[in-house]
Protein backbone atom coordinates (compact mmCIF):
# COMPACT_ATOMS: atom_id res chain seq x y z
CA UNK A 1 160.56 6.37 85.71
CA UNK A 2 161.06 6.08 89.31
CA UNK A 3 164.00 3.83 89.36
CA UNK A 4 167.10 5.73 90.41
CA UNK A 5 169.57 4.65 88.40
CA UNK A 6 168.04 5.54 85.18
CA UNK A 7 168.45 9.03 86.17
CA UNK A 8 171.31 11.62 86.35
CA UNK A 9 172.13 11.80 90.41
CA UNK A 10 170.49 14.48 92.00
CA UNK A 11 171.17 16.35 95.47
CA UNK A 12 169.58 14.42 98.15
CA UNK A 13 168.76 11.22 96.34
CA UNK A 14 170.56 7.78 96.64
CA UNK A 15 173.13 6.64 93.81
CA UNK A 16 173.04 3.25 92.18
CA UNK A 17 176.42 1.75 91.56
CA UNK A 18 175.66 1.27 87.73
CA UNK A 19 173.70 3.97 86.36
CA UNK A 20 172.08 3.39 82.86
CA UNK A 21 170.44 5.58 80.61
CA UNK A 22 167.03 5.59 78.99
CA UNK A 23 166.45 6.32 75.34
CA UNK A 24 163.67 7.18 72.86
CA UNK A 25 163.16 3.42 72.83
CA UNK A 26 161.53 2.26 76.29
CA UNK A 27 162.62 -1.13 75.49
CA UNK A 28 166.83 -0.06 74.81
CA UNK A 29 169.35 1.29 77.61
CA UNK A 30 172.78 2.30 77.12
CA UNK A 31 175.15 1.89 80.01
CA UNK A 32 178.59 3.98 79.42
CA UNK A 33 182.15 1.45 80.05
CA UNK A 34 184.18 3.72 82.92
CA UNK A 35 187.12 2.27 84.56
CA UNK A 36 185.31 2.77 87.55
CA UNK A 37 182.65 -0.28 86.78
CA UNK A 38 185.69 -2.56 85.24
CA UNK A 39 188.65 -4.47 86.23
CA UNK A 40 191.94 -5.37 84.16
CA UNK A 41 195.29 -4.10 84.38
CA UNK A 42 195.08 -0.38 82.97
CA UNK A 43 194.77 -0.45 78.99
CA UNK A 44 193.32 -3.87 79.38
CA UNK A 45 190.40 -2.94 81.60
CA UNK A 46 187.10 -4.52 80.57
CA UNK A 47 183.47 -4.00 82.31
CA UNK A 48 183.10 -6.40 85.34
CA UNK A 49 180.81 -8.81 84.83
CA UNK A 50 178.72 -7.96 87.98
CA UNK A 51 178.39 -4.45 86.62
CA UNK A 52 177.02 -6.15 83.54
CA UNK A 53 174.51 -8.21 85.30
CA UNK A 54 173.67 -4.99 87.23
CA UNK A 55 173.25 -3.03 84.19
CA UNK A 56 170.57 -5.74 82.93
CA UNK A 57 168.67 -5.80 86.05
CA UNK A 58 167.93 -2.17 85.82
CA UNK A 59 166.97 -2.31 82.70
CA UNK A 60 164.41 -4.93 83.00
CA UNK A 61 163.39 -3.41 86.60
CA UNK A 62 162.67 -0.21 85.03
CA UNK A 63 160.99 -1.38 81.82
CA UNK A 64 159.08 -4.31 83.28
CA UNK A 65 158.11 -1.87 86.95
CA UNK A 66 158.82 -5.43 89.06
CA UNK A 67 161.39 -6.45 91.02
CA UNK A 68 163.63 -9.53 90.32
CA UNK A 69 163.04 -13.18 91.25
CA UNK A 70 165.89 -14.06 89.65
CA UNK A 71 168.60 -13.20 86.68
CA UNK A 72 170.98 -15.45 85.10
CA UNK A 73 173.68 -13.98 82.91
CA UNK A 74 175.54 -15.40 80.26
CA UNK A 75 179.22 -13.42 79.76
CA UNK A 76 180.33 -13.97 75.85
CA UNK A 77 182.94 -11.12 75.11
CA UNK A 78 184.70 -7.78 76.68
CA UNK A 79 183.02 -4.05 76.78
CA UNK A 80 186.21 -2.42 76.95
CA UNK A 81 186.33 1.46 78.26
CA UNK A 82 185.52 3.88 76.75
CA UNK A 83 182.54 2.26 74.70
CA UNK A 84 179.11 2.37 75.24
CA UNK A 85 176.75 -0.74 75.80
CA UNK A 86 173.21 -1.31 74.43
CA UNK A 87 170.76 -3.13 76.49
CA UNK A 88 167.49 -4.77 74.63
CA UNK A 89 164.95 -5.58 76.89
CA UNK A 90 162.63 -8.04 75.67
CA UNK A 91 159.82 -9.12 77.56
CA UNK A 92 157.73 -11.87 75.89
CA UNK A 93 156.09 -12.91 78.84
CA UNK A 94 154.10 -10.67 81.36
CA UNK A 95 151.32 -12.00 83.41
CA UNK A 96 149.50 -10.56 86.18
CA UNK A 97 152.27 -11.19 88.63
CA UNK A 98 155.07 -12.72 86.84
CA UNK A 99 157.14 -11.72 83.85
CA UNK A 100 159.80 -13.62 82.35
CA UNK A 101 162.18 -11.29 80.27
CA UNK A 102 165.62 -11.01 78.54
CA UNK A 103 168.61 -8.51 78.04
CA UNK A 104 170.80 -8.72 75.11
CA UNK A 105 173.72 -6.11 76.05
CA UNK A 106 175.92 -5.54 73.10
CA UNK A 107 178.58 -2.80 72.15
CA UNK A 108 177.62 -1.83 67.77
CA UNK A 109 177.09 -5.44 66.72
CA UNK A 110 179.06 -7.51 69.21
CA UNK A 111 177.10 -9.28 72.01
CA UNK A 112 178.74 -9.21 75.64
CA UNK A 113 176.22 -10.75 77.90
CA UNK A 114 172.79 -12.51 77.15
CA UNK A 115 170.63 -11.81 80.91
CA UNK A 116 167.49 -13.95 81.16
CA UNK A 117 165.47 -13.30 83.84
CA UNK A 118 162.02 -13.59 86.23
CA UNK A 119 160.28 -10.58 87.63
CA UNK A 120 157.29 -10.06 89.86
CA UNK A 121 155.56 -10.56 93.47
CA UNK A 122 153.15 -12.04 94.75
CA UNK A 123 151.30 -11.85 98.05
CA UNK A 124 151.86 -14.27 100.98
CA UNK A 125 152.53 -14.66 104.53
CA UNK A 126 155.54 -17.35 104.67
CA UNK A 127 158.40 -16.28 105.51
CA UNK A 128 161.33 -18.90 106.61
CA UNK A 129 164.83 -19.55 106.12
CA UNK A 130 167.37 -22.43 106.26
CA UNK A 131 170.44 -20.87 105.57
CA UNK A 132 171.90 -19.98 108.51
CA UNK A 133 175.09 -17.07 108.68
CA UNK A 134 177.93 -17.89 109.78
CA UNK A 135 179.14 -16.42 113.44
CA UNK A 136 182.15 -14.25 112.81
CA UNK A 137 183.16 -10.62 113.49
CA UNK A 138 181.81 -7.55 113.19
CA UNK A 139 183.47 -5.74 110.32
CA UNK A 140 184.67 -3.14 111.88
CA UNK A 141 186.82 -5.77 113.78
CA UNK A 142 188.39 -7.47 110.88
CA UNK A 143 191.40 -6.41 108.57
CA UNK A 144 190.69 -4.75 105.06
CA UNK A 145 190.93 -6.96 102.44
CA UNK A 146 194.37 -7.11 100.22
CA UNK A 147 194.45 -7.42 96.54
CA UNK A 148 197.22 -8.96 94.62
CA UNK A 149 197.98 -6.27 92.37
CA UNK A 150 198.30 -2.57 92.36
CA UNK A 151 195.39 -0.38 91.22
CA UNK A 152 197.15 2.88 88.70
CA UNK A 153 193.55 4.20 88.33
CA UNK A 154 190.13 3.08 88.58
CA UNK A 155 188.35 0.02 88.85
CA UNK A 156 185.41 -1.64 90.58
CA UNK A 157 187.11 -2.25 93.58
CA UNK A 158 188.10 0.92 94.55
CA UNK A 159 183.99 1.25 94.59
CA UNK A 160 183.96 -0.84 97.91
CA UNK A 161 184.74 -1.31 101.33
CA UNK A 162 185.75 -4.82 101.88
CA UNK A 163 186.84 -6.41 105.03
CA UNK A 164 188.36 -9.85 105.43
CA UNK A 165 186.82 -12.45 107.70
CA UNK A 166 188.44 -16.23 106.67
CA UNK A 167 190.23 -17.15 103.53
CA UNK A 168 193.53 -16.19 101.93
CA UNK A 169 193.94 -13.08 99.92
CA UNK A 170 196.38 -10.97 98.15
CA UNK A 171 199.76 -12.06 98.41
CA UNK A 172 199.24 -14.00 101.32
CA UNK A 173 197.51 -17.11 99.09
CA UNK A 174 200.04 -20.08 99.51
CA UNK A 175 199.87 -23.42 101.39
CA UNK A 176 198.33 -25.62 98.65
CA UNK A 177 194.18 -26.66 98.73
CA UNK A 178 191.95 -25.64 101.98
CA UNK A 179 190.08 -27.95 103.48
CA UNK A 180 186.86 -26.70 102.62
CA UNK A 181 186.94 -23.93 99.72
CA UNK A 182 185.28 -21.60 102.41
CA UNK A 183 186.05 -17.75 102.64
CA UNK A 184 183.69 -14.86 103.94
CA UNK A 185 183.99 -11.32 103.22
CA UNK A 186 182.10 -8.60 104.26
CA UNK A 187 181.51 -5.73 101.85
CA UNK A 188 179.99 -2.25 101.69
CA UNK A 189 179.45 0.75 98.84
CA UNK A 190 182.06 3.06 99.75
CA UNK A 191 179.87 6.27 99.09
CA UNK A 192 177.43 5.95 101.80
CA UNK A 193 174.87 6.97 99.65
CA UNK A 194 174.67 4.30 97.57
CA UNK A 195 171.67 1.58 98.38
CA UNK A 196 172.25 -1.70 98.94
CA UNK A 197 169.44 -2.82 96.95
CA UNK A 198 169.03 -5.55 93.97
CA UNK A 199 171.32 -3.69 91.50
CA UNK A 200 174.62 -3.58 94.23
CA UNK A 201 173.49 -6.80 94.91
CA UNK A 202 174.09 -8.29 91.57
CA UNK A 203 177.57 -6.08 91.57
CA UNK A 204 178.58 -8.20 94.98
CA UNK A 205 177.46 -11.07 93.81
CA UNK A 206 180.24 -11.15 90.45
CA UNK A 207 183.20 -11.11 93.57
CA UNK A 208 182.39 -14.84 93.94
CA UNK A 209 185.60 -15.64 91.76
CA UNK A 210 187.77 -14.05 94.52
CA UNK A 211 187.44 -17.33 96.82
CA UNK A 212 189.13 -19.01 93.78
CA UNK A 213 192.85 -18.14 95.21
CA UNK A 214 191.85 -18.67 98.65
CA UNK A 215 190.45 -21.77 97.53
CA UNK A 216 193.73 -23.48 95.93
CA UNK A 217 196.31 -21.76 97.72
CA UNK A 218 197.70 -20.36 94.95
CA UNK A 219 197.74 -17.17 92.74
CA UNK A 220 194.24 -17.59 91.01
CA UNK A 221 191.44 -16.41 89.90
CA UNK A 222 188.30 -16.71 87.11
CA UNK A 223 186.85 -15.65 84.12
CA UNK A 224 182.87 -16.48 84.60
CA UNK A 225 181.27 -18.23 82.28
CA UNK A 226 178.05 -17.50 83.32
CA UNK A 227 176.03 -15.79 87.33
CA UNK A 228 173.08 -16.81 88.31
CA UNK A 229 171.60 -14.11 90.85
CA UNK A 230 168.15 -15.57 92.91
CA UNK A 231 166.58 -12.76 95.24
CA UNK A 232 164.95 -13.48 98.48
CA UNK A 233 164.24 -10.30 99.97
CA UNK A 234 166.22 -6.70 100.94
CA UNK A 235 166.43 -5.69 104.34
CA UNK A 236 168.25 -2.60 105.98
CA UNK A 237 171.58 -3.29 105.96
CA UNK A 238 174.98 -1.23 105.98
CA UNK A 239 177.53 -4.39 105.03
CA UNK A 240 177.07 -7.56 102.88
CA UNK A 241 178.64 -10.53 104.33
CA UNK A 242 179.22 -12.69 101.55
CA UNK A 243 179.49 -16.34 102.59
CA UNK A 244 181.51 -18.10 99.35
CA UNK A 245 182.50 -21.39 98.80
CA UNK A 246 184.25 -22.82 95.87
CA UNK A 247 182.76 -26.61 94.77
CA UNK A 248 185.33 -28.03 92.49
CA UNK A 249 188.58 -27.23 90.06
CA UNK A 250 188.70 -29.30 87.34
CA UNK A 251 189.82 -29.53 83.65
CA UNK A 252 190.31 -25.59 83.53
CA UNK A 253 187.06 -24.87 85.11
CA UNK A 254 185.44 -24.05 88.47
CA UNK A 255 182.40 -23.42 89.79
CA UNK A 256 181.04 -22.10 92.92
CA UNK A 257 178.46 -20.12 95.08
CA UNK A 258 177.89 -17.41 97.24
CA UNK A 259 175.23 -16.53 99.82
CA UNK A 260 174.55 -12.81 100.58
CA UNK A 261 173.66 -12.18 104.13
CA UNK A 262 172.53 -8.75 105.44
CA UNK A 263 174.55 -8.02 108.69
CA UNK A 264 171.37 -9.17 111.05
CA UNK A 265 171.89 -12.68 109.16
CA UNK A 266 169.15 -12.25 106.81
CA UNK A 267 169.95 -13.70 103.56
CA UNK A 268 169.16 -11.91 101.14
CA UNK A 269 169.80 -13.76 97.76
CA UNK A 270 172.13 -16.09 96.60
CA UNK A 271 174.18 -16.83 93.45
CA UNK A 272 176.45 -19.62 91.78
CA UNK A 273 178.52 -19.59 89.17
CA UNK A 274 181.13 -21.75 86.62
CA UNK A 275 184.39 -19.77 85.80
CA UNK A 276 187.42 -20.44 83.98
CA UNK A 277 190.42 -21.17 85.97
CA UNK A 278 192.90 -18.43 85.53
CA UNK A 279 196.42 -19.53 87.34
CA UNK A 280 199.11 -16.35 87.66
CA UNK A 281 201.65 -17.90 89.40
C-alpha cells in the first residue's frame, strides 16, 4: 500500500500522527489505544476523538486508493488504553470518480465511532475561495498555548506545538461570555517529520471543543457528539491556523466550527461539530 501510515516508520520517510495497521482482511484495520493519541486524566485516558476520525480516514484512504471529500464521525463510547480498535471499511458505493464508504471502529463487540464518508477527484480548473483568514501574528510571535491541567504522562497534546493568537485559555478563562465565541490558534506536529496532510488534519480538527472555555468565560469544555471534516485541498504548510468559533450553549449542548487555514491563508478544509457541555468549575 503506499499510504504511510499503514506501515511501520521507516528511516527517511514521513510519520503519520495515527498509524494503523493492515490485516489479512483488506477491508479491517486495527489501530492500537496509546496514551499518546488520548486525553483524560491518567487512568481515565480514552482515545481522542480526532485520533479516531484520523484512524478512519486512513483506513478508507488506503482501502478505497482516493482521497477524502469529506468524513463525518459519529463518537458513541470510550477506547480506553491499552486496547486495540477494529476498523471495518465498507465501501458500497464506488464509481469512476466517487466512492461513498463507511468505518465502523469498535474495540471486541463494542462500537466507538461510526465514520461515513466521500472519497474521490475529479478534474477541473476552478479554483476560488470565500473564506478569508484572519490577519494576526506569525506564530513564532505569539505565546504557547496553556492548558488547564497538568499532563503526568502522555496524551495528544503533548503531540503538538500550539501557539495562542485570541481567546482565553488555561487558567486564565474568566470574565463571563465573549462577544463573539471567536478564538484562533495556530498549531503544528511537534516531530517535524510528521505531514500535515488529511489524516493530521482530521487530528486538528477534534481541538474545536477547546474554544468552548474561551467561549463562556468559564472552566469548560466538550464531549463531541459527532465531527464533520470537509476537505478542500492541502498545500505546503508548516502551522495550521485554526480559526474556531463557538455558535451557541444551550440545554447542555454546544455546537461549533472551525476553519483550517494553511499559514499562506489557504483554507484547507473545514469542520463543525455539536458537543456536550462539560462545566469544571
Amino acid at each position: 500500500r503506499q499510504y504511510p501510515w499503514v506501515h511501520p516508520r521507516q528511516e527517511g520517510r514521513l510519520m503519520s500522527l495515527v498509524e494503523i495497521k493492515s490485516t489479512h482482511n483488506p477491508f479491517r484495520y486495527t489501530l492500537a489505544v496509546e496514551p499518546r493519541i488520548s486525553v483524560g486524566p491518567p487512568g481515565k485516558q480514552f482515545l481522542f476523538g480526532g485520533a479516531g476520525m484520523a484512524a478512519a480516514v486512513a483506513a478508507l484512504e488506503a482501502t478505497t486508493q482516493r482521497p477524502t471529500i469529506w468524513a463525518t464521525a459519529q463518537y458513541l463510547s470510550y477506547a480506553r488504553p491499552p486496547s486495540v480498535m477494529d476498523l471495518d471499511v465498507l465501501v458500497p458505493v464506488s464509481g469512476k470518480q466517487t466512492s461513498q464508504a463507511r468505518v465502523i471502529a469498535h474495540v471486541a463487540d463494542a462500537e466507538i465511532l461510526t465514520v461515513n464518508a466521500a472519497l474521490g477527484s475529479r478534474p477541473g480548473d476552478v479554483s476560488e475561495q470565500w473564506a478569508v483568514a484572519p490577519n494576526v501574528p506569525a506564530p513564532e510571535d505569539c505565546p504557547v498555548r496553556e492548558h488547564s491541567w497538568a499532563r503526568d504522562g502522555e496524551d495528544i497534546h503533548m503531540l503538538f506545538d500550539e501557539r495562542a493568537i485570541k481567546g482565553r485559555f488555561g487558567k486564565q478563562r474568566e470574565g463571563g461570555a465573549s462577544d463573539d465565541g471567536h478564538c484562533l490558534l495556530w498549531v503544528r506536529p511537534r516531530d517535524p517529520a510528521t505531514p500535515i496532510d488529511r489524516v493530521t488534519l482530521a487530528v486538528i480538527a477534534d481541538f474545536l471543543p477547546s474554544g468552548i472555555g474561551s467561549a463562556l468565560g468559564r472552566m469548560a469544555g466538550g464531549n463531541s457528539l459527532d465531527n464533520t471534516l470537509r476537505i478542500r485541498g492541502l498545500v505546503e504548510t508548516d502551522w495550521v491556523l485554526c480559526d474556531i468559533r463557538i455558535h451557541a450553549a444551550h440545554a447542555g449542548f454546544v455546537h461549533g466550527r472551525m476553519h483550517l487555514f494553511a499559514r499562506d491563508g489557504t483554507l484547507m478544509a473545514t469542520a463543525s461539530q455539536s458537543m456536550i457541555l462539560r462545566i469544571h468549575d
